[in-house]
PDB file of N, CA and C in Angstrom:
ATOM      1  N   UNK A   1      12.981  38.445 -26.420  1.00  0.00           N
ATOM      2  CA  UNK A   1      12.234  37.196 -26.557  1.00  0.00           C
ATOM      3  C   UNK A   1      10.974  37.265 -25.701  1.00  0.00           C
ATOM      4  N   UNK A   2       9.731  36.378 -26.207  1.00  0.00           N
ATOM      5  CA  UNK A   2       8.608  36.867 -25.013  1.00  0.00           C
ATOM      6  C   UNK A   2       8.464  35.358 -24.132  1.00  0.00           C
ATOM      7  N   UNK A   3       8.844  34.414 -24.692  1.00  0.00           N
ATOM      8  CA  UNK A   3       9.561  33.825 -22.940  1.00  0.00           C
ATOM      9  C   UNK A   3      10.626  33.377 -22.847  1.00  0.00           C
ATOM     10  N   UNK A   4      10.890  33.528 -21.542  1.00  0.00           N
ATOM     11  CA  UNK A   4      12.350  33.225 -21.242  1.00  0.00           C
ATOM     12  C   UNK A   4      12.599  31.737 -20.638  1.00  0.00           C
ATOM     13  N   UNK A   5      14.014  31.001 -21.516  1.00  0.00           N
ATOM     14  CA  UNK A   5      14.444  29.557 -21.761  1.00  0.00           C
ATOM     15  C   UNK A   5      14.451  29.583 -20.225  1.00  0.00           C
ATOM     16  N   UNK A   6      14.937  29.648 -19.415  1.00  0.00           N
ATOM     17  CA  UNK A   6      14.847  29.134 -18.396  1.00  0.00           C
ATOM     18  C   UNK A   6      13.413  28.979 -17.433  1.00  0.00           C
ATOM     19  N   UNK A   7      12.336  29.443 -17.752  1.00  0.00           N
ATOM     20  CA  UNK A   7      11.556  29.243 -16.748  1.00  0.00           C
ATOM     21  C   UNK A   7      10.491  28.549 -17.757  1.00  0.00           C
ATOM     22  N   UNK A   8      10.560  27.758 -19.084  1.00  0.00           N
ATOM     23  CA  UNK A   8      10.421  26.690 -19.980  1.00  0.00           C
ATOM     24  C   UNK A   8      11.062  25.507 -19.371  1.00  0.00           C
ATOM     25  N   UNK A   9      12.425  25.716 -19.368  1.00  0.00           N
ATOM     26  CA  UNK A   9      13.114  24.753 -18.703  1.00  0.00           C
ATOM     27  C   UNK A   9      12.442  24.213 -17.367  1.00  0.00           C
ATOM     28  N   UNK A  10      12.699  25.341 -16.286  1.00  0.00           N
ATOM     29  CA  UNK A  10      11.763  25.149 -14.826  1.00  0.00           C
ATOM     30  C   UNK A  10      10.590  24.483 -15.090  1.00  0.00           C
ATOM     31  N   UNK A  11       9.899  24.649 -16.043  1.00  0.00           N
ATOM     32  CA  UNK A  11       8.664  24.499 -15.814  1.00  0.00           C
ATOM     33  C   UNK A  11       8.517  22.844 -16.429  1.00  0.00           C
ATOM     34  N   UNK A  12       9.279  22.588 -17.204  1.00  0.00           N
ATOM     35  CA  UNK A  12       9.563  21.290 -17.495  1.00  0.00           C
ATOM     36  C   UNK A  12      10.153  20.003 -16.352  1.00  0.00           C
ATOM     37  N   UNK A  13      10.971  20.636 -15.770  1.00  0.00           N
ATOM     38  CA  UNK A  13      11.890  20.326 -14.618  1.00  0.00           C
ATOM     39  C   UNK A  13       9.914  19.964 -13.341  1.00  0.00           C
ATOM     40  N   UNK A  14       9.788  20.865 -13.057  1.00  0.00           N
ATOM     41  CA  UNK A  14       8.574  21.026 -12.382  1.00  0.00           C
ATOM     42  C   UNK A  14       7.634  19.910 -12.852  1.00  0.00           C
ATOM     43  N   UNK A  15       7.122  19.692 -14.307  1.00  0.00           N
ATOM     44  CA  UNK A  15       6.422  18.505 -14.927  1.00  0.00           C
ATOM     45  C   UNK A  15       6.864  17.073 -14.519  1.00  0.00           C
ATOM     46  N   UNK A  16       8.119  16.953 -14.441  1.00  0.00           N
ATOM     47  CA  UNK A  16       8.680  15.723 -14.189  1.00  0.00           C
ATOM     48  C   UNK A  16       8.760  15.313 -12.951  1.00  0.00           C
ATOM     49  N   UNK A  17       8.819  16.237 -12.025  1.00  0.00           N
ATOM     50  CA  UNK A  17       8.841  15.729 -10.772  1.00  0.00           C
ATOM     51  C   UNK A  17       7.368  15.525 -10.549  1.00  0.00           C
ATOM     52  N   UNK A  18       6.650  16.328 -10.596  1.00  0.00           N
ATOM     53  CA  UNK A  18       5.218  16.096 -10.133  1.00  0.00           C
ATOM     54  C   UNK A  18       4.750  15.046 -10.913  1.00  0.00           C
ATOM     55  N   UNK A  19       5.314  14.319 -12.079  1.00  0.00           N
ATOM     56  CA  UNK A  19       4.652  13.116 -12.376  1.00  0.00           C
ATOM     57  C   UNK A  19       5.757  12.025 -11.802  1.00  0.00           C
ATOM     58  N   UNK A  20       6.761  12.268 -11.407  1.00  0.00           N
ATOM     59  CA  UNK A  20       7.801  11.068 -10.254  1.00  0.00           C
ATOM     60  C   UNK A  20       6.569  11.184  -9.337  1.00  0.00           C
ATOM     61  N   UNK A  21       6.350  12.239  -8.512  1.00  0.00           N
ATOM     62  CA  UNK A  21       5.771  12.208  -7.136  1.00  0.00           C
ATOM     63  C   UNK A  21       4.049  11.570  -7.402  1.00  0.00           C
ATOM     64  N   UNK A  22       3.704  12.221  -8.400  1.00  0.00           N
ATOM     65  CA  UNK A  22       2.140  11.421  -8.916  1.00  0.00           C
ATOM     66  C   UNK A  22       2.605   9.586  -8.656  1.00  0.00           C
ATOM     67  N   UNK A  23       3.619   8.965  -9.247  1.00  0.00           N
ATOM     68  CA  UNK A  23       3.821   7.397  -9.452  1.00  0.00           C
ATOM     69  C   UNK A  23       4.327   7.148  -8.002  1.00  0.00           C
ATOM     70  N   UNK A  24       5.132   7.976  -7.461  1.00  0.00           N
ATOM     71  CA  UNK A  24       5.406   7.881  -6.376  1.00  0.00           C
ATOM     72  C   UNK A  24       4.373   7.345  -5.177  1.00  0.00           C
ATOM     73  N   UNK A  25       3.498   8.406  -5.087  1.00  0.00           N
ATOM     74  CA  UNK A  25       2.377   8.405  -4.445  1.00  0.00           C
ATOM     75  C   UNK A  25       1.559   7.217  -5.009  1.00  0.00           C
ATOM     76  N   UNK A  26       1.182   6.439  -6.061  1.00  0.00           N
ATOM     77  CA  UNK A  26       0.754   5.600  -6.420  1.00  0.00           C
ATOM     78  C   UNK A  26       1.523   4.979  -6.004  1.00  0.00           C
ATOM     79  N   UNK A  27       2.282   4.741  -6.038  1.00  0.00           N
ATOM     80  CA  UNK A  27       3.541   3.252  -5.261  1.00  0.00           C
ATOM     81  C   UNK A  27       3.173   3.295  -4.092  1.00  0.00           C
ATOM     82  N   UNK A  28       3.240   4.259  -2.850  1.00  0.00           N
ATOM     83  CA  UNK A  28       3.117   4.288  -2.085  1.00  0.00           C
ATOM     84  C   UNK A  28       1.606   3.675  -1.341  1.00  0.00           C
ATOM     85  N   UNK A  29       0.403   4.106  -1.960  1.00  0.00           N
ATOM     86  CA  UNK A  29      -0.358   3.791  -1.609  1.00  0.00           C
ATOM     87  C   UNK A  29      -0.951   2.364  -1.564  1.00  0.00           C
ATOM     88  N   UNK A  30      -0.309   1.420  -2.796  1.00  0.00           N
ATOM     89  CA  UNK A  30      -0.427   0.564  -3.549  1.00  0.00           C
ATOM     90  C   UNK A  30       0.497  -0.199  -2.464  1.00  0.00           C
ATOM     91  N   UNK A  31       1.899   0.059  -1.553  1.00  0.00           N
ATOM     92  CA  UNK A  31       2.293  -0.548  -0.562  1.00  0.00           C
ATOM     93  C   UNK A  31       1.119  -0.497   0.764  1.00  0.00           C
ATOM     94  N   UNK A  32       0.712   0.316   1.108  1.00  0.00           N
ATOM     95  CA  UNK A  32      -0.220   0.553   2.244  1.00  0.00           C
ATOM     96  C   UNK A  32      -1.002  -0.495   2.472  1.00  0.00           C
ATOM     97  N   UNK A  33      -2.019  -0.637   0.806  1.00  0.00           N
ATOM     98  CA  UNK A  33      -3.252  -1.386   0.874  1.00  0.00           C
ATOM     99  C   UNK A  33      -2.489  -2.827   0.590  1.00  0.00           C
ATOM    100  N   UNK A  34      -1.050  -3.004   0.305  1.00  0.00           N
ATOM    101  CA  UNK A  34      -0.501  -4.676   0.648  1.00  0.00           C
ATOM    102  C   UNK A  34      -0.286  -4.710   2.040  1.00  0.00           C
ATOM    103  N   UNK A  35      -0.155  -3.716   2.762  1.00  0.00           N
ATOM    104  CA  UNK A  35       0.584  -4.100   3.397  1.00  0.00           C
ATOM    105  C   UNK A  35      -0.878  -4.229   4.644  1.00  0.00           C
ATOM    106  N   UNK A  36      -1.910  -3.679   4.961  1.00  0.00           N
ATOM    107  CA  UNK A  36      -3.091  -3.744   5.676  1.00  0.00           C
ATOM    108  C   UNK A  36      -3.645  -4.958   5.021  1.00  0.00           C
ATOM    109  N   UNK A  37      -3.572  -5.664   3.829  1.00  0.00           N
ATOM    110  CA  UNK A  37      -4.374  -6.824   3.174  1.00  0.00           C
ATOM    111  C   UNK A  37      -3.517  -7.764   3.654  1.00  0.00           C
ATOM    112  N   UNK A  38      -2.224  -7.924   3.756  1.00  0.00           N
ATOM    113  CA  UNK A  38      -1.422  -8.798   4.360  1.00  0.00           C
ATOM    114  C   UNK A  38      -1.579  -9.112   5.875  1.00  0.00           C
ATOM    115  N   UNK A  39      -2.081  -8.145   6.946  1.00  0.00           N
ATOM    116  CA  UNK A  39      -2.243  -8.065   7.880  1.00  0.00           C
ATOM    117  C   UNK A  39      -3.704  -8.804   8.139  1.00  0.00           C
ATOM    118  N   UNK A  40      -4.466  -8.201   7.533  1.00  0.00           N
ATOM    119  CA  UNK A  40      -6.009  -8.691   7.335  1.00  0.00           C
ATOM    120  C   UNK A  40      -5.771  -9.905   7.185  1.00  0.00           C
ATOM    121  N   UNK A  41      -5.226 -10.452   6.443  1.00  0.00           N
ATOM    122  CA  UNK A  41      -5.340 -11.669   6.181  1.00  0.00           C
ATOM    123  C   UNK A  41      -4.335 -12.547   6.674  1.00  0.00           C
ATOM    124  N   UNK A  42      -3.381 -12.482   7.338  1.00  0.00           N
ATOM    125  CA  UNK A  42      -2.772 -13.241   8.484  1.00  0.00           C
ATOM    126  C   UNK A  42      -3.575 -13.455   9.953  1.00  0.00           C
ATOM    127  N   UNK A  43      -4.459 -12.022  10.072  1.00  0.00           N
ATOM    128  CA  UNK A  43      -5.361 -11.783  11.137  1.00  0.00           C
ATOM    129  C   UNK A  43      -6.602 -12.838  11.303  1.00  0.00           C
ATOM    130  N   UNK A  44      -6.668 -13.026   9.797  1.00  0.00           N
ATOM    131  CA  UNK A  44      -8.016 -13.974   9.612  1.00  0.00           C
ATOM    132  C   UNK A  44      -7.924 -15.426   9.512  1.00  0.00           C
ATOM    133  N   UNK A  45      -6.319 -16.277   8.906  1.00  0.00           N
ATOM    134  CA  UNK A  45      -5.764 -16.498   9.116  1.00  0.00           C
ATOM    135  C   UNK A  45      -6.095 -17.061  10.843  1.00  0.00           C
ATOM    136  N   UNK A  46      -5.103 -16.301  11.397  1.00  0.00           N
ATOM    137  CA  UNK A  46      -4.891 -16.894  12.555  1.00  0.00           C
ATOM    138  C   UNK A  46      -6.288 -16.901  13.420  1.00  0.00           C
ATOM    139  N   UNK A  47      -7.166 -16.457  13.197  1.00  0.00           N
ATOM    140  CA  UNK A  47      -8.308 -16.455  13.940  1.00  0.00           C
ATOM    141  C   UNK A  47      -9.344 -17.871  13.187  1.00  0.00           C
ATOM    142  N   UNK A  48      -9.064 -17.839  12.095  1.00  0.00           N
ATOM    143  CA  UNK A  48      -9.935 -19.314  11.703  1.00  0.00           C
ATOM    144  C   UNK A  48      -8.970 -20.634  12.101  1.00  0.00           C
ATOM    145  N   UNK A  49      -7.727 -20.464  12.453  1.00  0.00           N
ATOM    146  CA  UNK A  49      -6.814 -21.367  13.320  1.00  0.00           C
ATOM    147  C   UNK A  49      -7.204 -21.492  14.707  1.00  0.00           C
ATOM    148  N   UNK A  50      -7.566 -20.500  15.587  1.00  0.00           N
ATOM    149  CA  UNK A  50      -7.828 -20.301  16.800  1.00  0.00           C
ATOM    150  C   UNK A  50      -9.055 -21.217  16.874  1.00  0.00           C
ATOM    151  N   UNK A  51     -10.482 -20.333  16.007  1.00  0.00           N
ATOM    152  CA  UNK A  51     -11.544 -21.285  15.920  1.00  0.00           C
ATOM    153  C   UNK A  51     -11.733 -22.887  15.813  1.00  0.00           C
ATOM    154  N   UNK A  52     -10.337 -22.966  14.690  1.00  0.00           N
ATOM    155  CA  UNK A  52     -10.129 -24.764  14.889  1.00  0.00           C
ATOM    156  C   UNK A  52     -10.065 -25.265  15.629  1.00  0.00           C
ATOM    157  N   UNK A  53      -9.199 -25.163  16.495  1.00  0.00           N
ATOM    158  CA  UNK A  53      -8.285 -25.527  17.737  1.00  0.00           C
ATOM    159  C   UNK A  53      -9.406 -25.079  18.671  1.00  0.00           C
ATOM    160  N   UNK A  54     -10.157 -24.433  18.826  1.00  0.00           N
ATOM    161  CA  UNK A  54     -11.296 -24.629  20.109  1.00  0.00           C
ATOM    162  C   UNK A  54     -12.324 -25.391  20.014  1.00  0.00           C
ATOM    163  N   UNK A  55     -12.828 -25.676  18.707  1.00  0.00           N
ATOM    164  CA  UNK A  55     -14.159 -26.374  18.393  1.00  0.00           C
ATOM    165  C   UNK A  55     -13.245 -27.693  18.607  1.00  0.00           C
ATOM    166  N   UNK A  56     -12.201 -27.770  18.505  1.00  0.00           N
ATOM    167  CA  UNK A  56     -11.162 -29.591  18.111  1.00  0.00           C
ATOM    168  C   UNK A  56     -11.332 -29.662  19.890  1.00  0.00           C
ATOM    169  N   UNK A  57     -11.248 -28.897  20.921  1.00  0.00           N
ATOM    170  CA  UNK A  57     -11.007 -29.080  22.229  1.00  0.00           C
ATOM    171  C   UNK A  57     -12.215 -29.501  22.715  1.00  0.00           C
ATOM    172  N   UNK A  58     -12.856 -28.517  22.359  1.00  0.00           N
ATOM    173  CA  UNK A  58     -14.421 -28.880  22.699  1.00  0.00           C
ATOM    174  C   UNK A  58     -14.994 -30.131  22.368  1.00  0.00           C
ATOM    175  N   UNK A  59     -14.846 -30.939  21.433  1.00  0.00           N
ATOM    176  CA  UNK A  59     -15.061 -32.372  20.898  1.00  0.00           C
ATOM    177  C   UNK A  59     -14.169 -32.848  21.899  1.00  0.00           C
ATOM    178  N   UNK A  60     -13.271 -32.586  21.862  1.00  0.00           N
ATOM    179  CA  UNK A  60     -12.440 -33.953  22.726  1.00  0.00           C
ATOM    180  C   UNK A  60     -12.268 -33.482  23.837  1.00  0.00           C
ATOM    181  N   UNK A  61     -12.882 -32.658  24.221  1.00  0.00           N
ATOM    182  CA  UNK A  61     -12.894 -32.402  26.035  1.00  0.00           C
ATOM    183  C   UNK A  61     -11.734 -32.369  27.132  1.00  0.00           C
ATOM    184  N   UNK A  62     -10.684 -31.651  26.115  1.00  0.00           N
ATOM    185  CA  UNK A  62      -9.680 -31.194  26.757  1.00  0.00           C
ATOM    186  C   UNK A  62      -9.316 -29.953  26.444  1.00  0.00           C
TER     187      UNK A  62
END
């Protein structure tokens, strides 16, 4: 035979994982940038809270 079933097979076997690990890696990255945008924005969040609460002190002079 001029190729041999098993390294068809392998090489199929090989296709599938590297497109798991391709979606994989898309999942993964796709957690990262939630998970830094979640941060960002609790960060910003709590800093336009902070700003409230000082400009509110500053008016009322306590």
């Amino acid at each position: 035979m001029l190729f041999n079933y098993k390294e068809i097979k392998g090489d199929n076997i090989l296709k599938k994982i590297k497109k798991v690990m391709d979606k994989a890696f898309v999942k993964l990255m796709l957690v990262i940038v939630y998970i830094c945008f979640g941060y960002m924005l609790s960060n910003l969040i709590f800093s336009i809270r902070d700003l409230i609460k000082g400009v509110y002190h500053i008016f009322t002079g306590g």
